[in-house]
Protein backbone atom coordinates (compact mmCIF):
# COMPACT_ATOMS: atom_id res chain seq x y z
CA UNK A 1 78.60 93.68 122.04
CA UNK A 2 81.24 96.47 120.62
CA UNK A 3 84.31 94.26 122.39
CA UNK A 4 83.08 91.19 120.73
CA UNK A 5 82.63 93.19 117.62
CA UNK A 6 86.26 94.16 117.68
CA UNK A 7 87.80 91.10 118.93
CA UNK A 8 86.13 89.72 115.65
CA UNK A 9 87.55 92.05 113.16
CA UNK A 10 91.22 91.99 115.21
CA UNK A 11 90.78 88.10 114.57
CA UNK A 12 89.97 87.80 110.80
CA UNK A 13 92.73 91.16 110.21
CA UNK A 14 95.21 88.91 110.04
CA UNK A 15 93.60 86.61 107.62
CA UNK A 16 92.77 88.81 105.45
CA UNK A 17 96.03 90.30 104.90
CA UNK A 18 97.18 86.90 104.14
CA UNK A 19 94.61 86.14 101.82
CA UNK A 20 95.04 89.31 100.20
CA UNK A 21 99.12 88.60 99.93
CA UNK A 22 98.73 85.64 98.51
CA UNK A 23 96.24 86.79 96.21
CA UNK A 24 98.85 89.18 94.96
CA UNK A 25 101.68 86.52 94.73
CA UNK A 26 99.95 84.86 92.48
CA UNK A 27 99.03 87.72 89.94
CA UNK A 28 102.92 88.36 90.11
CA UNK A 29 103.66 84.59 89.64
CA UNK A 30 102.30 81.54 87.28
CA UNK A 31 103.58 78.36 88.10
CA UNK A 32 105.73 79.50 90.63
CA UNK A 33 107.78 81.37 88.21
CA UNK A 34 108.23 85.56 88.15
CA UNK A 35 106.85 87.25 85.91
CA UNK A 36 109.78 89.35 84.09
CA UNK A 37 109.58 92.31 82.62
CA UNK A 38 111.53 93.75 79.71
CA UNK A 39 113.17 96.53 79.66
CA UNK A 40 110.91 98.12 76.85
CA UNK A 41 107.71 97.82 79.50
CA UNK A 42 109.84 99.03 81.63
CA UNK A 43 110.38 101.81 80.20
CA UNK A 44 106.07 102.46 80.14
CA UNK A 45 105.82 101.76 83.98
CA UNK A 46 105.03 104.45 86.60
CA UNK A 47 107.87 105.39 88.85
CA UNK A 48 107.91 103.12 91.87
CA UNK A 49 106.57 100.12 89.90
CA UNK A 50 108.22 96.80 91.29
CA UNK A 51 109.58 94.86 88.30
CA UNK A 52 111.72 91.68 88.07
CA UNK A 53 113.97 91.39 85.09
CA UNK A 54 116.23 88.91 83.46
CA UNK A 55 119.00 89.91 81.33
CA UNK A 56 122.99 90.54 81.90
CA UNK A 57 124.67 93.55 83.67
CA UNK A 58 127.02 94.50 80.93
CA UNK A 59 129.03 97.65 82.57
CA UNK A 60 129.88 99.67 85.56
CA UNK A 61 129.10 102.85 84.95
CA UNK A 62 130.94 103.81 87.85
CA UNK A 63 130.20 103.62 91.74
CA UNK A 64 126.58 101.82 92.12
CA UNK A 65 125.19 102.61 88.66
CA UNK A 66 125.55 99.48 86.33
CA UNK A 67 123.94 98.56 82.75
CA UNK A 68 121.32 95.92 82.13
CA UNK A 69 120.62 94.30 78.90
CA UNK A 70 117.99 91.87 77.71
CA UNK A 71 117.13 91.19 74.44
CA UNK A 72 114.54 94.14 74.21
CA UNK A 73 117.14 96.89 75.19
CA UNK A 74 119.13 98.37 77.78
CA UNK A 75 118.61 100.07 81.39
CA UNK A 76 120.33 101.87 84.13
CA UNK A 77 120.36 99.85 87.49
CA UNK A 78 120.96 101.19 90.90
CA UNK A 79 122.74 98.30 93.11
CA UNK A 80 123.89 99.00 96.77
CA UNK A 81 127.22 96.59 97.95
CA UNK A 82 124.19 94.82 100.33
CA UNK A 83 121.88 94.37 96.89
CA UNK A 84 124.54 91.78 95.49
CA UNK A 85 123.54 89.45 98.07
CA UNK A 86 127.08 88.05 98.19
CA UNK A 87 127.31 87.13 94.78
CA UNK A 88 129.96 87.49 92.48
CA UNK A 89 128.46 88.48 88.94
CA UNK A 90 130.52 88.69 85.80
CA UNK A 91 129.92 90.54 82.73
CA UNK A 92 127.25 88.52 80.75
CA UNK A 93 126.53 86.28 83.58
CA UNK A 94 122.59 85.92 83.15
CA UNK A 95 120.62 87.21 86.60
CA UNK A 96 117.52 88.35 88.03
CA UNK A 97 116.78 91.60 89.23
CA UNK A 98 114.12 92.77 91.95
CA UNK A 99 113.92 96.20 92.12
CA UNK A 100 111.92 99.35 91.51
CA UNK A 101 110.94 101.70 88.57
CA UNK A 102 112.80 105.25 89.56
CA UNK A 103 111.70 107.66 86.92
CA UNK A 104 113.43 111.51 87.11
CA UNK A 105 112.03 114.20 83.92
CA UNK A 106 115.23 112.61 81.86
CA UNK A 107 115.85 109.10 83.09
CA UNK A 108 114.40 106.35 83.73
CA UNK A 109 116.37 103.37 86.10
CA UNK A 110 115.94 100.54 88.40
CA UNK A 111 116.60 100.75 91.94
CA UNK A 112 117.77 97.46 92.74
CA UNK A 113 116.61 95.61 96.14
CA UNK A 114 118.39 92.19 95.44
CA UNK A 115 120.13 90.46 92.48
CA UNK A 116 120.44 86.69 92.07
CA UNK A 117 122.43 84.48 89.86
C-alpha cells in the first residue's frame, strides 16, 4: 500500500508544480503582458524581489553599472556582457528589464538577468 502511496504522490508532483507555475505566471502577467514596475515601487520592494521594468538606460556609470530612467525616476542597474542578450542598446532606446531588487544599507539597484529591446 506505502509503494502505491508514493508512486501516487511522485505522479501528481509534477503536476502540481506546473499548476502552481502557471498559477504564478499569471499573477505576474494579464493578457499576456508583464507587469512593470516603476522605479518608485521599486524603490519599496524587499531585496531579492524580481521586477520587470520599462524605461531607457541613460548612462554608463562605468564597467557593468548603468542608469535606468522611466518616467517615475531613476535606478542603478547591474548588467553582465551575457545580460545584453546580444543586443545593441543606445542611449534612450526604450527596453525591458528582468532582473532583481539588490538592496545594500545605502543603495538600492537592479541586478539585471536579461534586457530586451
Amino acid at each position: 500500500m506505502k509503494k502505491i502511496s508514493m508512486l501516487a504522490v511522485l505522479t501528481l508532483l509534477p503536476v502540481c508544480n506546473a499548476m502552481a507555475m502557471n498559477n504564478n505566471n499569471q499573477m505576474q502577467k494579464t493578457n499576456n503582458q508583464p507587469t512593470y514596475w516603476s522605479v518608485t515601487e521599486v524603490m519599496a520592494l524587499p531585496d531579492n524581489s524580481p521586477v520587470v521594468m520599462r524605461g531607457r538606460i541613460t548612462k554608463n556609470m562605468g564597467g557593468n553599472m548603468y542608469l535606468f530612467e522611466d518616467s517615475s525616476g531613476n535606478v542603478m542597474l547591474e548588467i553582465d556582457e551575457e545580460d545584453w542578450n546580444g543586443n545593441t542598446v543606445r542611449v534612450n532606446d526604450i527596453v525591458t528589464v528582468y532582473g532583481n531588487v539588490d538592496k545594500g544599507v545605502n543603495y538600492t539597484e537592479i541586478d539585471v538577468e536579461s534586457v530586451e529591446k
